[in-house]
Protein backbone atom coordinates (compact mmCIF):
# COMPACT_ATOMS: atom_id res chain seq x y z
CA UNK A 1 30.97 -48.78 -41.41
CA UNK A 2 27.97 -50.99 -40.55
CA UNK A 3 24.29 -49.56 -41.94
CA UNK A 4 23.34 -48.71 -38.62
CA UNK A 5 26.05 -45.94 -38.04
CA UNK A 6 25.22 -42.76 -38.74
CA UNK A 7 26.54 -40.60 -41.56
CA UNK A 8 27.08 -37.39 -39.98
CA UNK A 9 27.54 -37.19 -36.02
CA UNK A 10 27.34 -34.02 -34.19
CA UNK A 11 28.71 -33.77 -30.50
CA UNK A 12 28.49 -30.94 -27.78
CA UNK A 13 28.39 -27.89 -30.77
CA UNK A 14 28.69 -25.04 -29.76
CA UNK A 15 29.02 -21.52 -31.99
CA UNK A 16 29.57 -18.34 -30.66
CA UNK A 17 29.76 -15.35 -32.07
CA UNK A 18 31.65 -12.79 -30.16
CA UNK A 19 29.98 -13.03 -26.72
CA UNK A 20 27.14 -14.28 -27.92
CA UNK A 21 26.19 -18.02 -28.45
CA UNK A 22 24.33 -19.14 -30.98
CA UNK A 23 24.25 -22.92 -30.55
CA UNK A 24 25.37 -24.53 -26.76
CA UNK A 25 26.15 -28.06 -26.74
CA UNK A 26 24.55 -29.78 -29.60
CA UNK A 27 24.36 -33.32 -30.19
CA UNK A 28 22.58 -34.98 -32.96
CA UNK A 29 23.17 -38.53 -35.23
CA UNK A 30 21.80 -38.48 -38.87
CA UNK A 31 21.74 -42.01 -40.50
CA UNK A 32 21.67 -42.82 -44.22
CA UNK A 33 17.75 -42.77 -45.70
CA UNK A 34 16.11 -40.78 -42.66
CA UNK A 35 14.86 -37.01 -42.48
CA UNK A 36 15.31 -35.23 -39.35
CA UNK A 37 13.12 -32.24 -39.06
CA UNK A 38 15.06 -29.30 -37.89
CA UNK A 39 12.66 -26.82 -35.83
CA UNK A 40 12.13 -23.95 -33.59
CA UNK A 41 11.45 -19.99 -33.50
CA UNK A 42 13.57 -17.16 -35.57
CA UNK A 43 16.62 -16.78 -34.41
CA UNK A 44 16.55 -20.33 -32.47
CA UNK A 45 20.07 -21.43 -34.35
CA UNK A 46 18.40 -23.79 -37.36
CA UNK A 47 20.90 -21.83 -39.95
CA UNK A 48 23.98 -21.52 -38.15
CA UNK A 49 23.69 -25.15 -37.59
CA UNK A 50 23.60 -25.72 -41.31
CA UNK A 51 26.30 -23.39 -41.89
CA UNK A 52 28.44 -25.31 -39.26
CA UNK A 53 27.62 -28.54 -41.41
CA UNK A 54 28.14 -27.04 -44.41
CA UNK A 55 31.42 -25.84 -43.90
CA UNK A 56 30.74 -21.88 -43.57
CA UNK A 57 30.93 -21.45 -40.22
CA UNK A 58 33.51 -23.20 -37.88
CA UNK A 59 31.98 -24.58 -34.37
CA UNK A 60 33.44 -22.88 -31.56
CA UNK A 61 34.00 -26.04 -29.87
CA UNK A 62 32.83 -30.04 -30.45
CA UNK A 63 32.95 -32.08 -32.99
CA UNK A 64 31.76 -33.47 -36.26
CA UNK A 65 32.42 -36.86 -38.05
CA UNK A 66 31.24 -38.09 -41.10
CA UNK A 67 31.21 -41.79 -41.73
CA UNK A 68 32.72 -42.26 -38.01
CA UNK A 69 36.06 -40.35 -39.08
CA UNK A 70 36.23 -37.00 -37.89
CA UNK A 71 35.97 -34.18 -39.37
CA UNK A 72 36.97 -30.24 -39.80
CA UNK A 73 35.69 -27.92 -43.00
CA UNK A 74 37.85 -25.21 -43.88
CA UNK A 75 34.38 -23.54 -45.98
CA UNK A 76 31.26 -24.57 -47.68
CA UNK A 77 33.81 -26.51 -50.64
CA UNK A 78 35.30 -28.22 -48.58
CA UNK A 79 32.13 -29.94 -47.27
CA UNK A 80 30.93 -30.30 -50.68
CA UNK A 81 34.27 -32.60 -51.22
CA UNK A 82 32.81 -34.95 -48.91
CA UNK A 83 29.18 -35.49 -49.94
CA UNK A 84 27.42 -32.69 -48.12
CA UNK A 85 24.71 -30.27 -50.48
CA UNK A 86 22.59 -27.69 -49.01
CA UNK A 87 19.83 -26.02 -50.75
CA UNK A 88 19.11 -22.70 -48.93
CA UNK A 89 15.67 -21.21 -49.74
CA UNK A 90 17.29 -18.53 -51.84
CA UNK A 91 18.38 -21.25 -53.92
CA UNK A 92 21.56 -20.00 -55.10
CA UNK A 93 21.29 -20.38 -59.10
CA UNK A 94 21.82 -18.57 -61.84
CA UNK A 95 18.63 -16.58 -63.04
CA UNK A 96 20.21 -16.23 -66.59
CA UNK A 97 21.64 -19.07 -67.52
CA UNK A 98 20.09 -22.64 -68.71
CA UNK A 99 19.37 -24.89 -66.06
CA UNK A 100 21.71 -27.52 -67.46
CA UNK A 101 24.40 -24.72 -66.57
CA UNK A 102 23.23 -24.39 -63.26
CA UNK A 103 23.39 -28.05 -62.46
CA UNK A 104 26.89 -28.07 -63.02
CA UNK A 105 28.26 -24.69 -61.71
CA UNK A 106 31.63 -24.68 -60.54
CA UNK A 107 31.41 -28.02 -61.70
CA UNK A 108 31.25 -28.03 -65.56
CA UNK A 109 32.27 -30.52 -67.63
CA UNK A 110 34.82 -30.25 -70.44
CA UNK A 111 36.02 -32.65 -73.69
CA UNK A 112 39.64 -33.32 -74.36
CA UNK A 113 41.85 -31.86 -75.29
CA UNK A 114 41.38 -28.27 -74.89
CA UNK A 115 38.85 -28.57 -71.99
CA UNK A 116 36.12 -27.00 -73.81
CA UNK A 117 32.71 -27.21 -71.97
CA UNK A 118 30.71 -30.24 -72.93
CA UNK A 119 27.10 -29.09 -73.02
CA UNK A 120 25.66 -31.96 -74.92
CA UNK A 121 26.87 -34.31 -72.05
CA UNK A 122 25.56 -32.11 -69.23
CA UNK A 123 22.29 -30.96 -71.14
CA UNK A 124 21.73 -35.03 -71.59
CA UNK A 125 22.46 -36.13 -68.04
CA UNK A 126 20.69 -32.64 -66.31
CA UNK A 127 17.73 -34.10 -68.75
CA UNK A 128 17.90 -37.44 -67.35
CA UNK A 129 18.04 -36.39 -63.84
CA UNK A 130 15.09 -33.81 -63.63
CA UNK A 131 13.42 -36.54 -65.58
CA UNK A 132 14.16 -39.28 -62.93
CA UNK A 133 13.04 -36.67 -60.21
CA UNK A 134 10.07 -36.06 -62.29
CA UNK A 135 11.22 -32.37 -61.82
CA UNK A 136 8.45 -31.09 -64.72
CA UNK A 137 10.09 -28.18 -66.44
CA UNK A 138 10.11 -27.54 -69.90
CA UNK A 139 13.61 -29.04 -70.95
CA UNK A 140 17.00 -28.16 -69.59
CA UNK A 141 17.71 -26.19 -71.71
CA UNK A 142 15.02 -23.46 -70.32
CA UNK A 143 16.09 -20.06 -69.24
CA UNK A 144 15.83 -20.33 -65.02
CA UNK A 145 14.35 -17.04 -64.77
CA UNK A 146 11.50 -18.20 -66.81
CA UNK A 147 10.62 -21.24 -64.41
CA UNK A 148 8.03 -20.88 -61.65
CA UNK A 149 9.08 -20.71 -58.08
CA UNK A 150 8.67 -24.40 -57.33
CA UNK A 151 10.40 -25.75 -60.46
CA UNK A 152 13.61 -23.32 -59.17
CA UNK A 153 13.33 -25.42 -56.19
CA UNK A 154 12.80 -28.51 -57.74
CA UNK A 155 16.45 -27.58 -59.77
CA UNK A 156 17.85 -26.50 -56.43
CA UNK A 157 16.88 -29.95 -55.00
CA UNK A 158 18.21 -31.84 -57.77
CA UNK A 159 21.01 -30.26 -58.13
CA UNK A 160 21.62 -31.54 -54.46
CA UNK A 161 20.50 -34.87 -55.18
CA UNK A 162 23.08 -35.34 -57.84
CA UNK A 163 26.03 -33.92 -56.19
CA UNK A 164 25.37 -35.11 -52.69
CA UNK A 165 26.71 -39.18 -51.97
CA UNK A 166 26.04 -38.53 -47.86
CA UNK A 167 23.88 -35.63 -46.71
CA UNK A 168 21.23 -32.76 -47.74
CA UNK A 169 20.15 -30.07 -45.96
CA UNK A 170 17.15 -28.20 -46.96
CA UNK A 171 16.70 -24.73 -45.51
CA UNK A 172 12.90 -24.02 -45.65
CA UNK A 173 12.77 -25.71 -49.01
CA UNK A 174 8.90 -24.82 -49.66
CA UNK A 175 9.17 -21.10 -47.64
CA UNK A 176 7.69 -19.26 -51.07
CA UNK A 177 5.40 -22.08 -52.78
CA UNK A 178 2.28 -22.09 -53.04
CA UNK A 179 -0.06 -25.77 -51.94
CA UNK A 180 0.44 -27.23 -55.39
CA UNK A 181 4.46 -26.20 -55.72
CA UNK A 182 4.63 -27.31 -51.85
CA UNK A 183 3.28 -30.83 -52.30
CA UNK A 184 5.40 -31.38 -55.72
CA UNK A 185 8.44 -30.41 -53.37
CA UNK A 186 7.80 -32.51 -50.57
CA UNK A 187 7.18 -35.63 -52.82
CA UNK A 188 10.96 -34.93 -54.59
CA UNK A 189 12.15 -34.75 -50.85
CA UNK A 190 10.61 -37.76 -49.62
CA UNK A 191 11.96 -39.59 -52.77
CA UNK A 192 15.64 -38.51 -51.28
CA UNK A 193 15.20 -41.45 -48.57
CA UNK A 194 15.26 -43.83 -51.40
CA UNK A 195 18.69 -42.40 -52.65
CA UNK A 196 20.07 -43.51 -49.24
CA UNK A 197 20.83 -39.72 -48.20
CA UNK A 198 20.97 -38.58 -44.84
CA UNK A 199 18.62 -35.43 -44.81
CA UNK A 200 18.12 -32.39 -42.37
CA UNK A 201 14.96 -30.30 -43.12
CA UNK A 202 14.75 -26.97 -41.85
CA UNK A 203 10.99 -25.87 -41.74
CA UNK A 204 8.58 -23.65 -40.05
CA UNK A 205 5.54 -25.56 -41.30
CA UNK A 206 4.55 -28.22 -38.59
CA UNK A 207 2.45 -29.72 -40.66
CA UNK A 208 5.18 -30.52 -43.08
CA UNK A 209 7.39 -31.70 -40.23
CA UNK A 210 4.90 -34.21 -39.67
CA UNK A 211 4.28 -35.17 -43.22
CA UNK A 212 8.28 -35.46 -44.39
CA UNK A 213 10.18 -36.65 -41.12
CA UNK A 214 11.23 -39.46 -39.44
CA UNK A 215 12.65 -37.58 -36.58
CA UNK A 216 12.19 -34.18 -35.18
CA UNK A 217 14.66 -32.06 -33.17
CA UNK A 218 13.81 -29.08 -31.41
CA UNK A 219 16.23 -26.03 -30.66
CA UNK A 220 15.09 -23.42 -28.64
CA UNK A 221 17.62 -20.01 -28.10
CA UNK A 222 20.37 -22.12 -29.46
CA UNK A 223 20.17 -24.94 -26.85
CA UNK A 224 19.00 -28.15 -27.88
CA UNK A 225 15.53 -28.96 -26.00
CA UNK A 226 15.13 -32.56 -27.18
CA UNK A 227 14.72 -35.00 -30.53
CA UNK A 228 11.61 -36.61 -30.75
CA UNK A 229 10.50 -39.77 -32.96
CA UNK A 230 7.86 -38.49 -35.67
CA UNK A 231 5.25 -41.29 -34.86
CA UNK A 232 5.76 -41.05 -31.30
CA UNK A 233 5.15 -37.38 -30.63
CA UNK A 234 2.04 -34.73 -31.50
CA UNK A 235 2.19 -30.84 -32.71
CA UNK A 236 1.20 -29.97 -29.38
CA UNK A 237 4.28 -31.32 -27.56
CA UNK A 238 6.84 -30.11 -30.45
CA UNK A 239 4.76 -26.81 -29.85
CA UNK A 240 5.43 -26.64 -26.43
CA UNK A 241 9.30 -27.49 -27.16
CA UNK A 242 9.38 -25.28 -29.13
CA UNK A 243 7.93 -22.22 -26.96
CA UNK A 244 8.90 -23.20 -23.80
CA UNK A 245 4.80 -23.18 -23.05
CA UNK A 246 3.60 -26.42 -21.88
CA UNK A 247 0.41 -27.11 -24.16
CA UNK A 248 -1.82 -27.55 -20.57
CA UNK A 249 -0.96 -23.89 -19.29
């Protein structure tokens, strides 16, 4: 696979549910150490998207390849097999146990010989990586439930970070953070590029679109209106993508 290929290729998607479709013919390439910016209105398709990726829903029809070889998820597990790590903005951890333990649930690791779980070993490297990250929390050994919103995220995104060798997707990452939280956030996600990752940012701030991305794609009632290169684009057009409203009505 040459550098240039992309890591995750998405071509002529389409979900429905029932009679209804959620996402009609959707093409899009993600390449190793690029964030595309995944926008458009409630109920435009941005989740279901991510849950096709992810492995919890099935498309209808198209395809997906990862790495150029093509491929079919059977659930969410099954994606996370093959590199792929989503952090949804409810996060998904555990509110009562160390977050250590929540950096490697479902994934713990044990000593020989009676598979016992090794906590030293995962309290060291969870240490290591929230340290790396510069995730500030108090140690990994804190309680999650006692951790302000953006350190949960910055444990969410982590998390990702370690598991993930191809692809994250962030679902409204910084949805419930405050200006502070938000800008900690968005520096963890821009440091993601340097990992090499392939990243797909869901996000209904504009403003962050502009700050994180290198590419943005619009989806509008499930159809796919267009993708957009960051520095050659404004709000106003991605508005008017968006809405369907050209910005000079």
């Amino acid at each position: 696979m040459n550098k240039s290929d992309p890591v995750l290729s998405l071509t002529n998607i389409h979900k429905a549910f029932g009679g209804v479709v959620a996402i009609e013919n959707f093409s899009l390439d993600l390449k190793a150490g690029e964030i595309v910016a995944l926008v458009g209105d409630n109920g435009a398709g941005k989740s279901t998207l991510v849950k096709i990726i992810s492995g919890v829903h099935k498309p209808t029809t198209g395809e997906i390849r990862l790495d150029g070889e093509a491929v079919s998820f059977s659930d969410a597990s099954s994606a996370r097999s093959r590199g792929i790590e989503v952090v949804y903005q409810d996060l998904a951890l555990a509110d009562q146990q160390p977050v250590y333990m929540n950096m490697f649930l479902g994934r713990e690791l044990t000593k020989p010989p009676f598979g016992l779980l090794d906590k030293k070993r995962m309290r060291r490297d969870c240490q290591q990586l929230v340290d790396e990250l510069d995730v500030r929390i108090p140690s990994a050994t804190s309680t999650i439930r006692d951790l302000s919103g953006g350190q949960r995220q910055g444990i969410a995104i982590a998390r990702a970070t370690h598991w993930a060798s191809k692809l994250v997707l962030l679902d409204e990452p910084t949805a419930a953070l405050g200006v502070a939280e938000t800008a900690k956030v968005e520096k963890l996600v821009a440091s993601l590029k340097e990992k090499n990752l392939a990243i797909l940012i869901i996000s209904h701030s504009l403003d962050q679109v502009f700050r994180l991305s290198d590419r943005i794609c619009v989806l509008r009632r499930g159809q796919q209106i267009g993708v957009r290169e960051t520095a050659q684009t404004d709000k106003n057009e991605i508005v008017s993508m968006i809405t369907g409203v050209s910005g000079s009505a």
